[in-house]
PDB file of N, CA and C in Angstrom:
ATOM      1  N   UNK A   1      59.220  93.410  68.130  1.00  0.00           N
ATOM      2  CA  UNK A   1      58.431  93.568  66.926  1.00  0.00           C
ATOM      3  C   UNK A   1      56.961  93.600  67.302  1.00  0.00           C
ATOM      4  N   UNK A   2      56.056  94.245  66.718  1.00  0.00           N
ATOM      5  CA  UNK A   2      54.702  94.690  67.052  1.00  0.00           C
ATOM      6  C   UNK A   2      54.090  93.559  66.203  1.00  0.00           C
ATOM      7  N   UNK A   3      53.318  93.347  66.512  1.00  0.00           N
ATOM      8  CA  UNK A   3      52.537  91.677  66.348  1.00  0.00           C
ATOM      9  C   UNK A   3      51.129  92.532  65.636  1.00  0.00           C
ATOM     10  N   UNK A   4      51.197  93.025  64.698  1.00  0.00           N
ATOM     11  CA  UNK A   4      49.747  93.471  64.095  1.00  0.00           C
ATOM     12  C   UNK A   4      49.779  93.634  62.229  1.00  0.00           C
ATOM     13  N   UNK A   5      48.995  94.159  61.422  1.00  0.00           N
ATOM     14  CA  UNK A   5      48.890  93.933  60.716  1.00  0.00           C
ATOM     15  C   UNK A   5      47.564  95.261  60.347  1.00  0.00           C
ATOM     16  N   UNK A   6      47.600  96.046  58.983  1.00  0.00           N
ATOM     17  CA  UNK A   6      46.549  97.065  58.760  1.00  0.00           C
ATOM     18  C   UNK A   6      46.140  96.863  57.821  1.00  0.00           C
ATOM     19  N   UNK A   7      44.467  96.771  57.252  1.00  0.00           N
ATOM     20  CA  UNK A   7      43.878  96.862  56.245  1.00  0.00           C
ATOM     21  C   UNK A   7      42.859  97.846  56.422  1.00  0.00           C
ATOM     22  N   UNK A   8      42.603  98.952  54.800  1.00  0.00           N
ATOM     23  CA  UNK A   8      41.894  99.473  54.788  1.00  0.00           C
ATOM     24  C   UNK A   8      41.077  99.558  53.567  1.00  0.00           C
ATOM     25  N   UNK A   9      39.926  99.420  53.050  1.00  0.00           N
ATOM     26  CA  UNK A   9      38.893  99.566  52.191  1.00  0.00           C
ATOM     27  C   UNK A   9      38.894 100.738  51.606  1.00  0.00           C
ATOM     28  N   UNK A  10      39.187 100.605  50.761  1.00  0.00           N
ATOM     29  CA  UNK A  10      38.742 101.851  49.573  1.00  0.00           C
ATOM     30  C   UNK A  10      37.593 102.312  48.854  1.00  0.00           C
ATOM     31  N   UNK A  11      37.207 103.533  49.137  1.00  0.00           N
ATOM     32  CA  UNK A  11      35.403 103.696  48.112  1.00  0.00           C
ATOM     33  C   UNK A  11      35.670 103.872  46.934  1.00  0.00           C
ATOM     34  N   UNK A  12      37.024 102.989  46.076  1.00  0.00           N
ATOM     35  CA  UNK A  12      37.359 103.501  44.632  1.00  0.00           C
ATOM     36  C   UNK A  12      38.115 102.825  44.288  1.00  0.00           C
ATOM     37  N   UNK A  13      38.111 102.368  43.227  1.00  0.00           N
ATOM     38  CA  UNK A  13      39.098 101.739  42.251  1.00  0.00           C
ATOM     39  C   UNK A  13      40.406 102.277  41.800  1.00  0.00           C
ATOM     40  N   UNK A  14      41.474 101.917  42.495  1.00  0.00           N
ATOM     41  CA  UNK A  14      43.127 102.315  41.719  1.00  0.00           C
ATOM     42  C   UNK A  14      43.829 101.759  41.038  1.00  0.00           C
ATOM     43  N   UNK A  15      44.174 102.242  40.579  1.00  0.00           N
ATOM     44  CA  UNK A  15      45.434 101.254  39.100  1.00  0.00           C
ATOM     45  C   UNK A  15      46.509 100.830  40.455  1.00  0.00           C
ATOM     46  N   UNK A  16      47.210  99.950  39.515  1.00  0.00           N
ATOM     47  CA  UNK A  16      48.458  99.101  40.749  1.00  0.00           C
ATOM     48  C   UNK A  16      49.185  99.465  41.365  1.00  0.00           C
ATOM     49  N   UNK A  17      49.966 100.761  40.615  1.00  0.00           N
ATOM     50  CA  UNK A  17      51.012 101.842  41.295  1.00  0.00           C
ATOM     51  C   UNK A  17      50.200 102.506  41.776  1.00  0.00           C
ATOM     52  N   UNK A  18      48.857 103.046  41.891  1.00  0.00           N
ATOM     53  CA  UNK A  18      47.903 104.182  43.006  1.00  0.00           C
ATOM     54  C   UNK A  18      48.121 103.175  44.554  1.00  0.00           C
ATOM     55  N   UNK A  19      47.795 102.151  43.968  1.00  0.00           N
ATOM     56  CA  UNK A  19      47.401 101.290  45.203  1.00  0.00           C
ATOM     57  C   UNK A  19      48.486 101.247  46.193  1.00  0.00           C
ATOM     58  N   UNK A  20      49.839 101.013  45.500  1.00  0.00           N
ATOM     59  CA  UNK A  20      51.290 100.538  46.283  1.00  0.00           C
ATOM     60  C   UNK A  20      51.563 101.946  46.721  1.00  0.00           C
ATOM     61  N   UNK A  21      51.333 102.529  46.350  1.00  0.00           N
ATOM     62  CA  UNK A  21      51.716 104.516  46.431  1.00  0.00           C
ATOM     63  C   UNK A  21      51.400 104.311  47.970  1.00  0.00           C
ATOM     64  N   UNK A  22      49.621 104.441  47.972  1.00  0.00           N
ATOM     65  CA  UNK A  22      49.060 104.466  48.784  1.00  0.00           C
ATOM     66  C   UNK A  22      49.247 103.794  50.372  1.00  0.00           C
ATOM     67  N   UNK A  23      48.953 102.518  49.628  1.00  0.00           N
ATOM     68  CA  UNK A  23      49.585 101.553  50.875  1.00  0.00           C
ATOM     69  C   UNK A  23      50.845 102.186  51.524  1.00  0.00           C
ATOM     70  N   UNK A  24      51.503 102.495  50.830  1.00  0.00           N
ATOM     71  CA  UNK A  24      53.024 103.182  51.449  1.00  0.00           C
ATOM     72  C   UNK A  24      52.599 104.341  52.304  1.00  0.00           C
ATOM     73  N   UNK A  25      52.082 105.137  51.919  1.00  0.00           N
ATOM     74  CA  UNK A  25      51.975 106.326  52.418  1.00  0.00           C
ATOM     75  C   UNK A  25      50.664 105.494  53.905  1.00  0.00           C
ATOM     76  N   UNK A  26      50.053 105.226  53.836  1.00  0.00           N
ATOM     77  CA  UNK A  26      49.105 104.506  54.608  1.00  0.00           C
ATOM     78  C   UNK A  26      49.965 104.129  55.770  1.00  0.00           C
ATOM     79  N   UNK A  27      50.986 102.885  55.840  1.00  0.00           N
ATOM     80  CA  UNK A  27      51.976 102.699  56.310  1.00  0.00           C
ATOM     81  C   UNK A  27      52.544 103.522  57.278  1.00  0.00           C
ATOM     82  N   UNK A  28      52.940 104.531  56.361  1.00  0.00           N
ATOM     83  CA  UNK A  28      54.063 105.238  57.054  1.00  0.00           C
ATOM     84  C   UNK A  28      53.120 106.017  58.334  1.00  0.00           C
ATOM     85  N   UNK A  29      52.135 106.550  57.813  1.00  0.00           N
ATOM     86  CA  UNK A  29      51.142 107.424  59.029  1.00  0.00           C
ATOM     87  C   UNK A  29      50.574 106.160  60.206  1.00  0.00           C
ATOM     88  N   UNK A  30      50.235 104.993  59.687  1.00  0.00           N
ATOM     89  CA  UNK A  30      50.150 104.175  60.701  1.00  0.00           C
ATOM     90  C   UNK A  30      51.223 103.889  61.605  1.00  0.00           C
ATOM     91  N   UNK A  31      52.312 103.635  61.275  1.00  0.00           N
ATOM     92  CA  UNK A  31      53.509 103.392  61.914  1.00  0.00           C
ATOM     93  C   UNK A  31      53.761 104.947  62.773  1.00  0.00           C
ATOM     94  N   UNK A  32      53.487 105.694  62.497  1.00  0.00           N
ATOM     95  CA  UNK A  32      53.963 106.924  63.135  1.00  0.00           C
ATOM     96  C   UNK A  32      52.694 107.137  64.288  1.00  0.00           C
ATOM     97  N   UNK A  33      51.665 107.020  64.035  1.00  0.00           N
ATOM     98  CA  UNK A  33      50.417 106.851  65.028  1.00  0.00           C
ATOM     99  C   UNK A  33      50.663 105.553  66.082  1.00  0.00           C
ATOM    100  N   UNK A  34      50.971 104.753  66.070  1.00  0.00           N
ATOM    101  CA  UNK A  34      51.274 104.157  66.979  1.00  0.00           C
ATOM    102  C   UNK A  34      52.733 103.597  66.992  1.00  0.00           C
ATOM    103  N   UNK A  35      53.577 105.335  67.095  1.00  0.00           N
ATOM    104  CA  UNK A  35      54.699 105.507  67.936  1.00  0.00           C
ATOM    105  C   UNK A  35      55.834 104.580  67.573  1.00  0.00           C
ATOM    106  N   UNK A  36      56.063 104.380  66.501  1.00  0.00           N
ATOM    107  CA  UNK A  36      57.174 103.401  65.961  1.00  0.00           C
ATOM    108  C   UNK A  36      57.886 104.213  65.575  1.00  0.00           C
ATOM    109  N   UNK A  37      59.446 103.785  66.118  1.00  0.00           N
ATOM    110  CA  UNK A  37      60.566 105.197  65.345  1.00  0.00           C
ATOM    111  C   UNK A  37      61.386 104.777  64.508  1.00  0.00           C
ATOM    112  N   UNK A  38      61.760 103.070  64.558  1.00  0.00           N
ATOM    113  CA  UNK A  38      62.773 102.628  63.501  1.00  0.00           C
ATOM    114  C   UNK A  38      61.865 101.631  62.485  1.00  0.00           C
ATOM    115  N   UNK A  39      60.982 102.055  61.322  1.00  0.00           N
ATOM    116  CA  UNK A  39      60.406 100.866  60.413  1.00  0.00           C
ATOM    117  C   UNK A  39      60.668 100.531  59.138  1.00  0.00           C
ATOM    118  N   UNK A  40      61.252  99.599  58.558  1.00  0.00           N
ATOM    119  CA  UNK A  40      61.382  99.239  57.165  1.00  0.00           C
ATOM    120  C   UNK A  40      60.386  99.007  56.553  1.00  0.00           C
ATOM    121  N   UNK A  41      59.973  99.616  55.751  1.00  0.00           N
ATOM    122  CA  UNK A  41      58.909  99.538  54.573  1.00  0.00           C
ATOM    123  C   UNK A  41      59.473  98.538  53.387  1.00  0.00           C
ATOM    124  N   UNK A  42      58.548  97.486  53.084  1.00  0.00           N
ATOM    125  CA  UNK A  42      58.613  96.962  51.618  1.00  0.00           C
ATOM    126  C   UNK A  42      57.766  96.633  51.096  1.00  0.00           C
ATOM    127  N   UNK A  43      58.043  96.574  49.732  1.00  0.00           N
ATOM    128  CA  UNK A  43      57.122  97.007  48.433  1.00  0.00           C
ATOM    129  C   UNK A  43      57.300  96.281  47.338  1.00  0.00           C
ATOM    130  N   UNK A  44      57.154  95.229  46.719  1.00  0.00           N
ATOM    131  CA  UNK A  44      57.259  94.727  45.416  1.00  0.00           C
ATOM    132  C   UNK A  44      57.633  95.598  44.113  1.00  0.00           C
ATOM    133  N   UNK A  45      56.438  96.486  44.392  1.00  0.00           N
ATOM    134  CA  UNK A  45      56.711  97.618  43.513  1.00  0.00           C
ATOM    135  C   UNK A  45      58.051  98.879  43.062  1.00  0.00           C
ATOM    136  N   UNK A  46      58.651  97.773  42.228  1.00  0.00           N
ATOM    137  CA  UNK A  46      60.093  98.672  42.069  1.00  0.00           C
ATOM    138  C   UNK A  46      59.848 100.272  41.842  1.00  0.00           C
ATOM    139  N   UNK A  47      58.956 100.357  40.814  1.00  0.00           N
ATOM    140  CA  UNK A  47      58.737 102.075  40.287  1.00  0.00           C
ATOM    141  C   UNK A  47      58.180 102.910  41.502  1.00  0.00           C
ATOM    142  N   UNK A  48      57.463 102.713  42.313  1.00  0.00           N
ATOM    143  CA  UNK A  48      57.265 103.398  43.765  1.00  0.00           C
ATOM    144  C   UNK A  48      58.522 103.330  44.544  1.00  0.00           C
ATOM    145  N   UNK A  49      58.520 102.564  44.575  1.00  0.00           N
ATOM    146  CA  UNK A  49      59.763 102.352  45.940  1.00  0.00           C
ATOM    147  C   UNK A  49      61.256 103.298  45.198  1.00  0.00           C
ATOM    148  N   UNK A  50      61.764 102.904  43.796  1.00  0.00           N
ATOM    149  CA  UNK A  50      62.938 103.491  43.130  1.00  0.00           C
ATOM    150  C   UNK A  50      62.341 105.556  42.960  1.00  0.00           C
ATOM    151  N   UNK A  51      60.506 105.611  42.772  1.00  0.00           N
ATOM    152  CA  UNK A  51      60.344 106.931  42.972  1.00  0.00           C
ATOM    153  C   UNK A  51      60.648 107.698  44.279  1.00  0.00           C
ATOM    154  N   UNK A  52      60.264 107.065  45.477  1.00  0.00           N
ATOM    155  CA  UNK A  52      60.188 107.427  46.710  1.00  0.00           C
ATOM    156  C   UNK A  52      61.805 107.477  47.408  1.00  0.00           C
ATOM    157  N   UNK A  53      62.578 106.764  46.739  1.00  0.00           N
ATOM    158  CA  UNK A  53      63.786 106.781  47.167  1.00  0.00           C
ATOM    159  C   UNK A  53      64.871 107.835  46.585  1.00  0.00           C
ATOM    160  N   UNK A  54      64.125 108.349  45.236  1.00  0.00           N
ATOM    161  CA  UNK A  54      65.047 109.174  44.283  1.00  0.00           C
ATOM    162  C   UNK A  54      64.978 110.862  44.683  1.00  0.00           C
ATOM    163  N   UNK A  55      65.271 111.808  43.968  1.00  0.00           N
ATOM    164  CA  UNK A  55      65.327 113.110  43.988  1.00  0.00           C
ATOM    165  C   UNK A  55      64.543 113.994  43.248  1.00  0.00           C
ATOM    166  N   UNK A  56      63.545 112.669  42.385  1.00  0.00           N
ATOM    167  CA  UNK A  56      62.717 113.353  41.093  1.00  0.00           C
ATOM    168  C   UNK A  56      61.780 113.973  42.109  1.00  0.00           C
ATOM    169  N   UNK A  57      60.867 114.692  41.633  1.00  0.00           N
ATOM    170  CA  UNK A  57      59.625 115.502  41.454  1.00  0.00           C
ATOM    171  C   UNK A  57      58.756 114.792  40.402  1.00  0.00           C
ATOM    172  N   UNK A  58      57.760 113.612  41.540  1.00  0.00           N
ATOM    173  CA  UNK A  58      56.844 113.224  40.229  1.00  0.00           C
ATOM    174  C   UNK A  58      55.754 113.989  39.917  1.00  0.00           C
ATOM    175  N   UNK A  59      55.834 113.287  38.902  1.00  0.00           N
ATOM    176  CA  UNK A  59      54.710 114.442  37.715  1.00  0.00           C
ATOM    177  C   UNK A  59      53.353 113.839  37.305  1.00  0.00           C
ATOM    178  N   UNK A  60      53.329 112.463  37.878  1.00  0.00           N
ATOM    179  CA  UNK A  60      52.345 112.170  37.164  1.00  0.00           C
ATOM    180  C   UNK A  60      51.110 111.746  38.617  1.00  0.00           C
ATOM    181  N   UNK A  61      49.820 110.886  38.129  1.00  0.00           N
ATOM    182  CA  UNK A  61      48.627 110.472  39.257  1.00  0.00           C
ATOM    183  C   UNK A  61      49.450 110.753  40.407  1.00  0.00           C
ATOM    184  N   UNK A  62      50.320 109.838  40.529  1.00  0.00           N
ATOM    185  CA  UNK A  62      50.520 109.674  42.038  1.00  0.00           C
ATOM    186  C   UNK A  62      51.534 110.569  42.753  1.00  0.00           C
ATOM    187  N   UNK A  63      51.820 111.832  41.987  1.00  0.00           N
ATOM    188  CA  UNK A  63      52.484 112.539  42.257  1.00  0.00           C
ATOM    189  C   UNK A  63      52.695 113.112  44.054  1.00  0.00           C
ATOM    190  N   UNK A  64      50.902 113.292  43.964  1.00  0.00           N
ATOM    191  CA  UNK A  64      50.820 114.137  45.212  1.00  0.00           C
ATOM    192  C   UNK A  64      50.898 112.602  46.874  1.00  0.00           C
ATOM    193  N   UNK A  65      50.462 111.690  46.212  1.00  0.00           N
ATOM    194  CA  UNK A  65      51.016 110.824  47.463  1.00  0.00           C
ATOM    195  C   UNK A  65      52.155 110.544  47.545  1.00  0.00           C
ATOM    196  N   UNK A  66      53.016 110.423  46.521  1.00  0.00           N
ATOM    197  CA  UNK A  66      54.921 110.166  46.160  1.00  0.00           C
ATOM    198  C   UNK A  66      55.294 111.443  47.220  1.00  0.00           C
ATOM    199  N   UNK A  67      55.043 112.712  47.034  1.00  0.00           N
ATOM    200  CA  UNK A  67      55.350 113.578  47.851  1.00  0.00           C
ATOM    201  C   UNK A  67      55.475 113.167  48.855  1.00  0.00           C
ATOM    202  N   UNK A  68      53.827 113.108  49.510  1.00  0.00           N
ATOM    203  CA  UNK A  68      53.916 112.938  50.817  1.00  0.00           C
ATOM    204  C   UNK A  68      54.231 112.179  51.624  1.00  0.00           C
ATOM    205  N   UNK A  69      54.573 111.022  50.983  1.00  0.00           N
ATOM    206  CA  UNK A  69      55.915 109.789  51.613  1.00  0.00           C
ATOM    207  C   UNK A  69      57.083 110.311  51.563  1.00  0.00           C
ATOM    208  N   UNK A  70      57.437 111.145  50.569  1.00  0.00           N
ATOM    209  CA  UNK A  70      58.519 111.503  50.776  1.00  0.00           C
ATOM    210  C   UNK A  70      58.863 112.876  51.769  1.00  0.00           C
ATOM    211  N   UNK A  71      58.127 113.380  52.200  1.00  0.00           N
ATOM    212  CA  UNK A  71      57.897 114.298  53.321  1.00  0.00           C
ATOM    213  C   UNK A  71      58.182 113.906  54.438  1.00  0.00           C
ATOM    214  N   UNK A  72      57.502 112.546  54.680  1.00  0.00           N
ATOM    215  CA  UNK A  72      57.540 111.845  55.813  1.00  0.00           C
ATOM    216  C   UNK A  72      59.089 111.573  55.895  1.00  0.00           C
ATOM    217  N   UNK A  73      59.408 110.536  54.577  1.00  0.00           N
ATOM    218  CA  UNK A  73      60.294 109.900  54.790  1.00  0.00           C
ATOM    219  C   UNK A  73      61.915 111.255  54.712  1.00  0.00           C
ATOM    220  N   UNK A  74      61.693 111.992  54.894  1.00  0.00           N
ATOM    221  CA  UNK A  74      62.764 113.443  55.341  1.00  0.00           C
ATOM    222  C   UNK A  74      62.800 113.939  56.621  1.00  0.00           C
ATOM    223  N   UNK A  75      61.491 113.694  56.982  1.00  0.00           N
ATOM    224  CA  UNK A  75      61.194 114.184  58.776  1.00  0.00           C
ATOM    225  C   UNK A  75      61.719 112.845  59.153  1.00  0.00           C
ATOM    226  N   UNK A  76      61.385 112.041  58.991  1.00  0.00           N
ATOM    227  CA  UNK A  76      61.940 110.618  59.621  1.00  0.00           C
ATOM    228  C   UNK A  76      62.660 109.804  59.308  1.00  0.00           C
ATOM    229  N   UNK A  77      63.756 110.162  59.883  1.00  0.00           N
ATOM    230  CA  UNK A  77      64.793 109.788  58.541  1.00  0.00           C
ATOM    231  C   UNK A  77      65.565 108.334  59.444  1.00  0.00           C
ATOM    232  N   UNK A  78      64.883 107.710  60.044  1.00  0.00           N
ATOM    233  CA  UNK A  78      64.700 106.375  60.672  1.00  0.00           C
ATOM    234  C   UNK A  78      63.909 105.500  59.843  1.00  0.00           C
ATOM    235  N   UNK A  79      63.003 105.670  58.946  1.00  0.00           N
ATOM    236  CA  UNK A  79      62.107 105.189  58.061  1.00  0.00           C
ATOM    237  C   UNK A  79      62.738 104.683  56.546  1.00  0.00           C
ATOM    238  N   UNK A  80      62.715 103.475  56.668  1.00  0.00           N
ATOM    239  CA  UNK A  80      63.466 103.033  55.269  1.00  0.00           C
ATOM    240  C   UNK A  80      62.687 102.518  54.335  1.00  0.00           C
ATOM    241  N   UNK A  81      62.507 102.783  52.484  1.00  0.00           N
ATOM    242  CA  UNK A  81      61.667 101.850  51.802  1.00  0.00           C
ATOM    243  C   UNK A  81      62.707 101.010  51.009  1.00  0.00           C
ATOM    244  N   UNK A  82      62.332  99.846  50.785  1.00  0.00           N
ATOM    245  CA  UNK A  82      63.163  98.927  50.286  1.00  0.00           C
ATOM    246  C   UNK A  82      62.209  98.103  49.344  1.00  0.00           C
ATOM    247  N   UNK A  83      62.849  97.998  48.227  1.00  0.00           N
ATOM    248  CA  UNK A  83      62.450  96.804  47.234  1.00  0.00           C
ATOM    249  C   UNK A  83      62.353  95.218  47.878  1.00  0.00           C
ATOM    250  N   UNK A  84      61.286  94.567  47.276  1.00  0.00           N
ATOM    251  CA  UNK A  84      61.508  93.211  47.828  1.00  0.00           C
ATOM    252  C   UNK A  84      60.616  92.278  46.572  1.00  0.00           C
ATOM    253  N   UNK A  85      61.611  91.313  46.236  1.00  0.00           N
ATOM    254  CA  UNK A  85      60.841  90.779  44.828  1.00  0.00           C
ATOM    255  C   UNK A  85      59.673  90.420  45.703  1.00  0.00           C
ATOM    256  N   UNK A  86      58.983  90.043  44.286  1.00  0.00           N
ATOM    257  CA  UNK A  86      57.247  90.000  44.877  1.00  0.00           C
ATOM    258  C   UNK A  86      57.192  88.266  44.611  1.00  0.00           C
ATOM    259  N   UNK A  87      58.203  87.138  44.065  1.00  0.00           N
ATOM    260  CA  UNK A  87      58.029  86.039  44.484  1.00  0.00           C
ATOM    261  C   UNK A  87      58.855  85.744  45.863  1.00  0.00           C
ATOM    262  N   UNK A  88      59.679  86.364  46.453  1.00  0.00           N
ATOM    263  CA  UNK A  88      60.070  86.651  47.623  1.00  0.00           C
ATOM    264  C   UNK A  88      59.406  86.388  48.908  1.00  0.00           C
ATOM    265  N   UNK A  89      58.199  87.670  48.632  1.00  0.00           N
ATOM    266  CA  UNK A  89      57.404  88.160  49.803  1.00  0.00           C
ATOM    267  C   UNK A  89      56.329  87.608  50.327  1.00  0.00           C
ATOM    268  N   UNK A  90      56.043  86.501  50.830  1.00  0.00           N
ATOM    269  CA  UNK A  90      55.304  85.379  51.217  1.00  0.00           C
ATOM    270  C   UNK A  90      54.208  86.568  52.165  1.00  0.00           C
ATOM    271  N   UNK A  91      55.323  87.377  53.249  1.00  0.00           N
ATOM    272  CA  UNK A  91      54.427  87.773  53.905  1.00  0.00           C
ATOM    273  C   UNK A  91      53.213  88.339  53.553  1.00  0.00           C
ATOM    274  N   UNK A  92      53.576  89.964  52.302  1.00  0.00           N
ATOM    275  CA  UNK A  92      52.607  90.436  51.854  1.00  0.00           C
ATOM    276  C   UNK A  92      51.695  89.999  51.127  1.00  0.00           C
ATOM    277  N   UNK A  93      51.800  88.547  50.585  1.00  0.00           N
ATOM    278  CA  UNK A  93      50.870  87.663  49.618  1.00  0.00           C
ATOM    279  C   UNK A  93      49.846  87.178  50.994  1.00  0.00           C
ATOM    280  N   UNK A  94      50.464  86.830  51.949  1.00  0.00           N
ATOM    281  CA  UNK A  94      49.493  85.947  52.795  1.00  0.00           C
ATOM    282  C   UNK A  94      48.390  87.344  53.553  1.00  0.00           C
ATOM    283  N   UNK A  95      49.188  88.439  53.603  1.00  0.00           N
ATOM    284  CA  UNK A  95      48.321  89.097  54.849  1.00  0.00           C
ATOM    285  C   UNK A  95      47.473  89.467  53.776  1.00  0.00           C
ATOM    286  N   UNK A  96      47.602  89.687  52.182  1.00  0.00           N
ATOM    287  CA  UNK A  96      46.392  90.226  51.587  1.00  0.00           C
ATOM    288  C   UNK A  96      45.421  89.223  51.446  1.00  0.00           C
ATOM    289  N   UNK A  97      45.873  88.049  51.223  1.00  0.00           N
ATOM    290  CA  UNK A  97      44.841  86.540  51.198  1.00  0.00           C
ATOM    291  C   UNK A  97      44.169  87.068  52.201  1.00  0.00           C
ATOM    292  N   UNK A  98      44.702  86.803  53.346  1.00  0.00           N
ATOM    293  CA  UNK A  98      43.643  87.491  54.856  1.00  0.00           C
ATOM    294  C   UNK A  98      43.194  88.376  54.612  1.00  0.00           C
ATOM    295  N   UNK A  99      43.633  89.029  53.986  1.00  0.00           N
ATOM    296  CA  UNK A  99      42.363  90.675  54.449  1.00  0.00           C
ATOM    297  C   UNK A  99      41.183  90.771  53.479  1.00  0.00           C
ATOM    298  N   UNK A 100      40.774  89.638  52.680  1.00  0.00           N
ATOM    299  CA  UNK A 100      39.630  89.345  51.616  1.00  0.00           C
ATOM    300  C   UNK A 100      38.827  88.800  52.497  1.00  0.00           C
ATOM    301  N   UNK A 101      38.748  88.132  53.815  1.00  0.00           N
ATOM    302  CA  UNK A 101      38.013  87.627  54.616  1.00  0.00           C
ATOM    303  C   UNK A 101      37.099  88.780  55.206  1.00  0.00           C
ATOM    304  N   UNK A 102      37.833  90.071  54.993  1.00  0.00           N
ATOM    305  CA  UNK A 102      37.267  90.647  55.881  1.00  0.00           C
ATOM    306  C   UNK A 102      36.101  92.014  55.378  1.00  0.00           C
ATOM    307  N   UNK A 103      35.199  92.427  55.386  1.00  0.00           N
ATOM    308  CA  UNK A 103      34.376  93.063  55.392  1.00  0.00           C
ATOM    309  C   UNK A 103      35.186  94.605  55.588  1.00  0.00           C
ATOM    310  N   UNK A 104      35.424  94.988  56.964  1.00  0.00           N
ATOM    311  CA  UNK A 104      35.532  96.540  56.921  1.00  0.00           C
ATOM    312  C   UNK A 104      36.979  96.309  57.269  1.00  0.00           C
ATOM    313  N   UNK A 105      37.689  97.860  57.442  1.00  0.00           N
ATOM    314  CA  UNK A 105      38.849  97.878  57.654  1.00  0.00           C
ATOM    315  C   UNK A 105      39.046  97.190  58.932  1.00  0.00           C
ATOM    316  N   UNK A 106      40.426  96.732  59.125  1.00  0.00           N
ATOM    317  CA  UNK A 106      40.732  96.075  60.303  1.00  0.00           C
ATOM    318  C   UNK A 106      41.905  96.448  60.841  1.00  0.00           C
ATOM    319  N   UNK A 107      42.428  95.732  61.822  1.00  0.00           N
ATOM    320  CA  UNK A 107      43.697  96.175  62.140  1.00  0.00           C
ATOM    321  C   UNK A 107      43.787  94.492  62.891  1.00  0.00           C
ATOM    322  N   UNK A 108      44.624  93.485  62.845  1.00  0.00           N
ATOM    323  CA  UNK A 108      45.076  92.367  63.135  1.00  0.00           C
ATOM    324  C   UNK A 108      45.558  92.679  64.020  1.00  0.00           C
ATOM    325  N   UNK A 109      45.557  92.309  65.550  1.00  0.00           N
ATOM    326  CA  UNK A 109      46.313  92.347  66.689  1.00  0.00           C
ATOM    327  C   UNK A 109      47.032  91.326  67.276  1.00  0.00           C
ATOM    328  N   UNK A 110      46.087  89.992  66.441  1.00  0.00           N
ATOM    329  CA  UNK A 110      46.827  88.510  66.820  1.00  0.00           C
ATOM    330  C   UNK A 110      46.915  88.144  65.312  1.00  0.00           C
ATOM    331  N   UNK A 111      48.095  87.996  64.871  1.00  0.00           N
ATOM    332  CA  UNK A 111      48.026  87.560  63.558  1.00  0.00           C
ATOM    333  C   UNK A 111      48.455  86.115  63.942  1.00  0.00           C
ATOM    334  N   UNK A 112      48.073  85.285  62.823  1.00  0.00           N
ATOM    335  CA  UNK A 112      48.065  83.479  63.043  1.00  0.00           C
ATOM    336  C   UNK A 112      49.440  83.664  63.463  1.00  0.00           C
ATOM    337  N   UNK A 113      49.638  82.090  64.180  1.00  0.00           N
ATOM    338  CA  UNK A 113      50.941  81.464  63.806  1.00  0.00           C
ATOM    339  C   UNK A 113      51.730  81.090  62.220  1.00  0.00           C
ATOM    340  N   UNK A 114      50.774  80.902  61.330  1.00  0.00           N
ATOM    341  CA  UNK A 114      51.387  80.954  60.217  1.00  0.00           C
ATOM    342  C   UNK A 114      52.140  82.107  59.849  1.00  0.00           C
ATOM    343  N   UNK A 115      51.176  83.153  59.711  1.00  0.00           N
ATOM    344  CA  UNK A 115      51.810  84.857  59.273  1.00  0.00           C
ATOM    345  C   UNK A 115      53.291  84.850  60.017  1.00  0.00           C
ATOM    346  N   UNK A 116      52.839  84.786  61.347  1.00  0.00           N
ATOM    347  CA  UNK A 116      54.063  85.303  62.471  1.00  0.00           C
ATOM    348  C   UNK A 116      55.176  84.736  62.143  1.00  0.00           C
ATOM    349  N   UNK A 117      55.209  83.012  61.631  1.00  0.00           N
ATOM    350  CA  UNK A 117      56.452  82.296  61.560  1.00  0.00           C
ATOM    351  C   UNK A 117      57.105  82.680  60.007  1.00  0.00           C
ATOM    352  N   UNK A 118      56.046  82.911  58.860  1.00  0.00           N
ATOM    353  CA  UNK A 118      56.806  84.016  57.978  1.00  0.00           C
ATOM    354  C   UNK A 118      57.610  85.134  57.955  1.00  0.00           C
ATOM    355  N   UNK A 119      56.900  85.995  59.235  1.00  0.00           N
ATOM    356  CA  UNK A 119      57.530  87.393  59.481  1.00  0.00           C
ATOM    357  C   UNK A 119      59.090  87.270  60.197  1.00  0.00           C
ATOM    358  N   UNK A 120      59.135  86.253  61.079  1.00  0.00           N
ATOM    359  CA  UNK A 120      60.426  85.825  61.768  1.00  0.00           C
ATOM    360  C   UNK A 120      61.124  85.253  60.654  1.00  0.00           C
ATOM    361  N   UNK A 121      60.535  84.639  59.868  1.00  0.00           N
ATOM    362  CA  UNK A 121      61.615  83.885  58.660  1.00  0.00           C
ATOM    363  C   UNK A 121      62.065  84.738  57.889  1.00  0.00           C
ATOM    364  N   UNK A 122      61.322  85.985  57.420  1.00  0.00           N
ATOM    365  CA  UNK A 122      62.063  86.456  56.776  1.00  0.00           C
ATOM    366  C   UNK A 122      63.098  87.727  57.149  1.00  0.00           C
ATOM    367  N   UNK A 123      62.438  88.192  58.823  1.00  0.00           N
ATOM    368  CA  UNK A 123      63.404  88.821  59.331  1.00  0.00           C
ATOM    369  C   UNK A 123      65.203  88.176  59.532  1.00  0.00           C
ATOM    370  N   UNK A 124      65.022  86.554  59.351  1.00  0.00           N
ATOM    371  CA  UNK A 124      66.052  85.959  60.049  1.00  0.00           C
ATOM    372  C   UNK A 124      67.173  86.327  58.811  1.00  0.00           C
TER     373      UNK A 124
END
């Protein structure tokens, strides 16, 4: 398992589903830039994740990033998105706590011992 973590700054304000869209699609090009071939994606966000997984053609804002996850996720068909309740997901609550510390985009290369012993817990 790759021991890192990605945040990036936005010059704009998104509604909640722009944001999770995004992040996803964000994700997936990060993971593919540094050469990962088998990654599970998760998402709190049922309506992204149930869009990105379905056969629709969305129609609406986030249409054109829904696509292009789903582009990806056809070329790479090693790439899984999965629902995960959002009182569940300790991990994604803690790494966003962390990434308010931070000023510009980052990329975590040593994430704490706290994060890490979440990420193993919930892989287990």
């Amino acid at each position: 398992m790759s021991n890192f973590s990605h945040c990036t700054l936005l010059p704009c304000t998104l509604l909640p589903t722009e944001a999770e869209a995004w992040g996803l699609f964000e994700a997936m090009k990060f993971a593919l830039a540094n050469g990962m071939s088998f990654v599970m994606l998760e998402s709190d966000c049922e309506v992204i994740v149930d869009t990105v997984n379905s056969h629709q053609v969305p129609q609406y804002e986030i249409g054109d990033i829904i696509s292009n996850c789903k582009d990806l996720l056809s070329t790479y068909v090693s790439f899984v998105v999965n629902h995960v309740r959002r009182q569940t997901n300790k991990v994604v609550y803690s790494l966003a706590r962390a990434s308010l510390s931070h000023n510009n985009p980052n990329i975590l290369y040593d994430v704490s011992d706290y994060l890490y012993s979440l990420i193993i817990n919930e892989m287990a």
